[in-house]
N, C-alpha and C. Protein backbone atom coordinates (compact mmCIF):
# COMPACT_ATOMS: atom_id res chain seq x y z
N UNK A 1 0.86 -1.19 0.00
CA UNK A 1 0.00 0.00 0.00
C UNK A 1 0.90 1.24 0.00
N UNK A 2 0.41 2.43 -0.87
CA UNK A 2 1.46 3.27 -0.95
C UNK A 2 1.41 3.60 0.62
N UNK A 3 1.93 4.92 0.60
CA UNK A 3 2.80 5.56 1.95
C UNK A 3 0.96 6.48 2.76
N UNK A 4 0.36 7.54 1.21
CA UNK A 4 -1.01 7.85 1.70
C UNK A 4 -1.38 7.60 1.29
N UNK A 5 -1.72 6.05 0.95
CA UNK A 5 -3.31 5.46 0.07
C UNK A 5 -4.57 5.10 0.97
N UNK A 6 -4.09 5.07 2.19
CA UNK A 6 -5.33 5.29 3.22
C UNK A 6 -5.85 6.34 3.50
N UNK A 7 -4.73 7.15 3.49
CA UNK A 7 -5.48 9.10 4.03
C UNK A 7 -6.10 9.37 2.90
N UNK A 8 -5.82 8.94 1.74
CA UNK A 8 -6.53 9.12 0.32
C UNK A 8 -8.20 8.70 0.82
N UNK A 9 -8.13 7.65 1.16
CA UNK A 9 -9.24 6.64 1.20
C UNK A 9 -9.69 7.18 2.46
N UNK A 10 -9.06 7.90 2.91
CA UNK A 10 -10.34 8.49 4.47
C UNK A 10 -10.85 9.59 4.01
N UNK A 11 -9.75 10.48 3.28
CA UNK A 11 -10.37 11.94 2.51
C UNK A 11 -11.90 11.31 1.85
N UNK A 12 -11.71 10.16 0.34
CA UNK A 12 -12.34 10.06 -0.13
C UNK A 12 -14.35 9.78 0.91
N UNK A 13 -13.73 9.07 1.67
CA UNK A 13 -15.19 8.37 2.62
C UNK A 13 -15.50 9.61 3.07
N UNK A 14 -14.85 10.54 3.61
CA UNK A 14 -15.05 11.53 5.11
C UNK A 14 -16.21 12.28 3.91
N UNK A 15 -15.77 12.79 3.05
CA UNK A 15 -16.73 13.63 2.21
C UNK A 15 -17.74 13.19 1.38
N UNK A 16 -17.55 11.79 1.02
CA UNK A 16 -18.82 11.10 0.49
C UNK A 16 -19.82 10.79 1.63
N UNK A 17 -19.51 10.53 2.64
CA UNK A 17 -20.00 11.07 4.40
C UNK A 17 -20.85 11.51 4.81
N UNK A 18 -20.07 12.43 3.97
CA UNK A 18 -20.95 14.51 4.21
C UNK A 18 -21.74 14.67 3.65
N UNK A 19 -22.08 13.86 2.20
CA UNK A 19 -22.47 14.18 1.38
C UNK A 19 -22.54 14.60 -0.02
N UNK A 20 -21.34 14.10 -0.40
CA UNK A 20 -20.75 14.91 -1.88
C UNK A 20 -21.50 13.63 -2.59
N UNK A 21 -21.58 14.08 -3.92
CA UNK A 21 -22.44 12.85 -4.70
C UNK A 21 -21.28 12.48 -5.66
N UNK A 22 -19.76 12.88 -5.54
CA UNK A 22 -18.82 12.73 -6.60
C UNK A 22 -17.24 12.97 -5.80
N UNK A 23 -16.46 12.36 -5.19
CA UNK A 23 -15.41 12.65 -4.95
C UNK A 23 -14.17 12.01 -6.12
N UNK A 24 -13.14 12.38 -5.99
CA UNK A 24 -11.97 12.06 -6.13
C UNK A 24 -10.94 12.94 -6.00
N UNK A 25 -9.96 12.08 -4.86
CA UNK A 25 -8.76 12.21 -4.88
C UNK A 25 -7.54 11.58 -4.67
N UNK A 26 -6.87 12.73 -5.90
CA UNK A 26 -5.49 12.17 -5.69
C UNK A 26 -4.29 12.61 -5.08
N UNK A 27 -3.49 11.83 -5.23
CA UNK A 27 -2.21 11.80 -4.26
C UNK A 27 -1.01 12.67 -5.02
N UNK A 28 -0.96 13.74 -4.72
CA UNK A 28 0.24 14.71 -5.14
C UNK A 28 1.07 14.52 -4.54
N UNK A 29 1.66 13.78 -3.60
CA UNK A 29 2.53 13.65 -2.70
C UNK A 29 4.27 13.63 -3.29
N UNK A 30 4.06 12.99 -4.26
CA UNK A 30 5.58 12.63 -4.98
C UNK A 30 6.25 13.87 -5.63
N UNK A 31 5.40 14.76 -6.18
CA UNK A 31 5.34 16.36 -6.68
C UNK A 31 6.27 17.11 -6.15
N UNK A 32 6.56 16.80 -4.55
CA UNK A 32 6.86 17.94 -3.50
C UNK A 32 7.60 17.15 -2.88
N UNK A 33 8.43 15.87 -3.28
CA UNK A 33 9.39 15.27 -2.31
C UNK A 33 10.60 16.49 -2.50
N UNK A 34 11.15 16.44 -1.12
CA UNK A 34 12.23 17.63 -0.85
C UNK A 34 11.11 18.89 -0.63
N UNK A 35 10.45 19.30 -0.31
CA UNK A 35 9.74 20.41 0.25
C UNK A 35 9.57 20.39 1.38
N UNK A 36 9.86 21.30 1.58
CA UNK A 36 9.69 21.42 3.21
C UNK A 36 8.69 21.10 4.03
N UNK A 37 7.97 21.54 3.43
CA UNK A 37 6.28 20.53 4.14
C UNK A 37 6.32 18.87 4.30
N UNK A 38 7.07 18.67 2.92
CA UNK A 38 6.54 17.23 3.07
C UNK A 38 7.65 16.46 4.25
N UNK A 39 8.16 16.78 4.82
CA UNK A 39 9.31 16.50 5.95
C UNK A 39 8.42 16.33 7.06
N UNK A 40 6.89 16.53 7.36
CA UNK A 40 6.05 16.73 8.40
C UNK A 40 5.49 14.87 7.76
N UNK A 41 5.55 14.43 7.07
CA UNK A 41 5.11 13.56 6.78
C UNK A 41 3.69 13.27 6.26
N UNK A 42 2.75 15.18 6.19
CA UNK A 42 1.70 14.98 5.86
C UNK A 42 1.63 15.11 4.58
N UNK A 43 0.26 14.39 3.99
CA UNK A 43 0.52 14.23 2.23
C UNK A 43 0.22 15.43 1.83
N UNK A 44 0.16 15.54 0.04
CA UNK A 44 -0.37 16.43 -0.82
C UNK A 44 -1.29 16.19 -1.09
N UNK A 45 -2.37 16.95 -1.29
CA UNK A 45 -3.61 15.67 -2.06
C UNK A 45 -4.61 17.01 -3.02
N UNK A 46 -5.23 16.32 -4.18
CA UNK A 46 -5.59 16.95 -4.76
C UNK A 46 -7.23 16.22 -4.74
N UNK A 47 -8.47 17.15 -4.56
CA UNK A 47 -9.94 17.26 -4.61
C UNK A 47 -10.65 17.44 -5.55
N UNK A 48 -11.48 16.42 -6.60
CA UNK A 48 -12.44 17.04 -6.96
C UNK A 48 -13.73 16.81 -6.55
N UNK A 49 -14.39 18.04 -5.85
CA UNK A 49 -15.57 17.38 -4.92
C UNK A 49 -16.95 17.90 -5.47
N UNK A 50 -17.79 17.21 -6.01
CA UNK A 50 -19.67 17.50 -6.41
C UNK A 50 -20.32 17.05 -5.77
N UNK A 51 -20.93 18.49 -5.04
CA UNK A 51 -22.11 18.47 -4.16
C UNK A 51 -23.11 19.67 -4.15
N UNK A 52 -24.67 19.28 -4.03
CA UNK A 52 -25.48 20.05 -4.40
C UNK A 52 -25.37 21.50 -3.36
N UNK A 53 -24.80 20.98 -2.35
CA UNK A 53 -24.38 21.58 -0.94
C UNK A 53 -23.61 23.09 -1.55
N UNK A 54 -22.52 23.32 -2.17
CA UNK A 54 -22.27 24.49 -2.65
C UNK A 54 -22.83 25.42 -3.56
N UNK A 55 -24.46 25.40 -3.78
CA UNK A 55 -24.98 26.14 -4.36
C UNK A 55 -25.04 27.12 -3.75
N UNK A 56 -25.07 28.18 -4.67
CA UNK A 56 -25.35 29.67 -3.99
C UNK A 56 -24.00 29.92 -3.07
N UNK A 57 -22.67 29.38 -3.20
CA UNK A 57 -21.87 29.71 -2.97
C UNK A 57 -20.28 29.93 -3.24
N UNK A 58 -19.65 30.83 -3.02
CA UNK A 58 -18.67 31.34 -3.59
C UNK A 58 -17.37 30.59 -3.83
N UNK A 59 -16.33 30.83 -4.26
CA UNK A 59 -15.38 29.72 -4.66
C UNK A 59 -14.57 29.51 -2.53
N UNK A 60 -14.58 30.58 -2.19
CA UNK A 60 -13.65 30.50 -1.08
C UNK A 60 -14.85 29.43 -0.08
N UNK A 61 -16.07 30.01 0.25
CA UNK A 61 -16.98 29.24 1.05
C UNK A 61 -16.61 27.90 0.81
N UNK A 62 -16.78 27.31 -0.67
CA UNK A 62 -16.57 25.74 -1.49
C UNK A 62 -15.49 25.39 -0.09
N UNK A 63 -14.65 25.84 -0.72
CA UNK A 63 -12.91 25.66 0.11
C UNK A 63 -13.27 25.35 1.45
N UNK A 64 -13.46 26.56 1.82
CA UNK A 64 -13.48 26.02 3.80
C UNK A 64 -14.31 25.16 4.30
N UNK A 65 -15.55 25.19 3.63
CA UNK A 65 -16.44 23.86 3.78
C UNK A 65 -15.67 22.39 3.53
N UNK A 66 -15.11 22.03 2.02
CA UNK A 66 -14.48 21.11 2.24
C UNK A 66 -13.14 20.52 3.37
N UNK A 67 -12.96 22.17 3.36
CA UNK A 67 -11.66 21.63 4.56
C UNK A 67 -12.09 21.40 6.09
N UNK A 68 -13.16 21.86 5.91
CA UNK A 68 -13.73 21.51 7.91
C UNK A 68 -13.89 19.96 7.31
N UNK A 69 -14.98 19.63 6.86
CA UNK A 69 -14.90 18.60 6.52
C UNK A 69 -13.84 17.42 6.95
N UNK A 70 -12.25 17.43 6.76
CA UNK A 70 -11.35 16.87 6.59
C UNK A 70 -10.71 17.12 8.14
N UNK A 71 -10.80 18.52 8.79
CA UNK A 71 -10.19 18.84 9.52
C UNK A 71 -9.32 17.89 10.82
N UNK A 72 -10.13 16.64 11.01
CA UNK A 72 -9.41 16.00 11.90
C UNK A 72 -7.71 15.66 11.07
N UNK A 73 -8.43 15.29 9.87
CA UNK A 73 -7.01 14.60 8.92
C UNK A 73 -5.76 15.96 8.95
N UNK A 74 -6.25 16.86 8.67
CA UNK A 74 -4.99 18.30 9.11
C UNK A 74 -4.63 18.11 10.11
N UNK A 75 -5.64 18.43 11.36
CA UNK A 75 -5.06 18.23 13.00
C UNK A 75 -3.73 17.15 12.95
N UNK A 76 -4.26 15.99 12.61
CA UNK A 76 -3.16 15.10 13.42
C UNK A 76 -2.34 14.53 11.64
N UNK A 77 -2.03 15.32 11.65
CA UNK A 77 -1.00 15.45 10.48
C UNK A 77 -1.12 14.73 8.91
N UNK A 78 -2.09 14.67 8.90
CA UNK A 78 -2.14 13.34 7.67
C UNK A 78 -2.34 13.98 6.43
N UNK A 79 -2.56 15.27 6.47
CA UNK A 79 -2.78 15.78 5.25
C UNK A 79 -1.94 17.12 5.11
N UNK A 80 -0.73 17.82 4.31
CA UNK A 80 -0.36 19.00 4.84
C UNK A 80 -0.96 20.00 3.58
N UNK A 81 -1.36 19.56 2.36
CA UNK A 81 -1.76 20.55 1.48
C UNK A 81 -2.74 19.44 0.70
N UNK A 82 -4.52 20.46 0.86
CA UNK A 82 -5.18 20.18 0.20
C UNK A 82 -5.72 20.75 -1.18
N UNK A 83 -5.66 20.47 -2.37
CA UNK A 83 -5.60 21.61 -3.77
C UNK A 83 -7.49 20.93 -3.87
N UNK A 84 -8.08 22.04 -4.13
CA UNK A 84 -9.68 21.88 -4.14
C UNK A 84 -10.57 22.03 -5.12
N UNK A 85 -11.34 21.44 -5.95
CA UNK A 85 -12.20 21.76 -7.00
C UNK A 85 -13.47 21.86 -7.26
N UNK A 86 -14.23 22.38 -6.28
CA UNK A 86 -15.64 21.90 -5.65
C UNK A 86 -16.57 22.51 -6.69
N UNK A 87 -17.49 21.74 -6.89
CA UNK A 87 -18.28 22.01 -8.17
C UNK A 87 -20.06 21.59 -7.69
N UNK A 88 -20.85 22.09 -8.30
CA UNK A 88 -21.96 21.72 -7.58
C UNK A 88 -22.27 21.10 -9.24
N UNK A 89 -23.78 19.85 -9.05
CA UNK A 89 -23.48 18.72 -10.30
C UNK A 89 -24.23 19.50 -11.37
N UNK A 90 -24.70 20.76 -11.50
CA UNK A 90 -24.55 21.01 -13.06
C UNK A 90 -23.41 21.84 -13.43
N UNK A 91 -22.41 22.04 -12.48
CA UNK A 91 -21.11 22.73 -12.97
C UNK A 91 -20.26 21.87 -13.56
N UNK A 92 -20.22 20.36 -13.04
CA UNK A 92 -19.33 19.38 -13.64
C UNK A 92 -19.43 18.72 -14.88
N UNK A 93 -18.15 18.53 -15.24
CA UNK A 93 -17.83 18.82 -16.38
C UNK A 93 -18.47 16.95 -17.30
């Protein structure tokens, strides 16, 4: 199993969870070996999240919603940079 193919797989559940009708993500982690962040041991991970839930709202709201969401996985280190694409399902492509 890779190194975060579980924190992948908790991101993915935690927000299908919540409610998203479309997740995926992936693992940027290899991107940023030698960065200073990644020395914390938390991953990179990249979001694309569809849910009816961000209607009527702005690109930054999208963002912090998904990241409470996750927030335990930040706390205790498992995630150090999340990249976000939150789309509500007639925005997706």
């Amino acid at each position: 199993m890779e190194k975060h193919q579980e924190t992948r797989e908790l991101i993915e559940q935690t927000l299908r969870y919540w409610g998203a009708q479309s997740v995926k993500v992936t693992d940027n982690s290899h991107l940023h070996i030698g960065h200073e962040g990644a020395k914390s041991g938390g991953g990179h991970f990249a979001a694309m999240v569809v849910s009816s839930q961000f209607a009527g709202m702005n690109r930054l709201k999208r963002h912090r919603l998904v990241h409470q969401q996750v927030k335990e996985l930040w706390d205790n280190g498992r995630i150090h940079a999340l990249e976000v694409e939150a789309l509500t399902p007639e925005e997706q492509p």
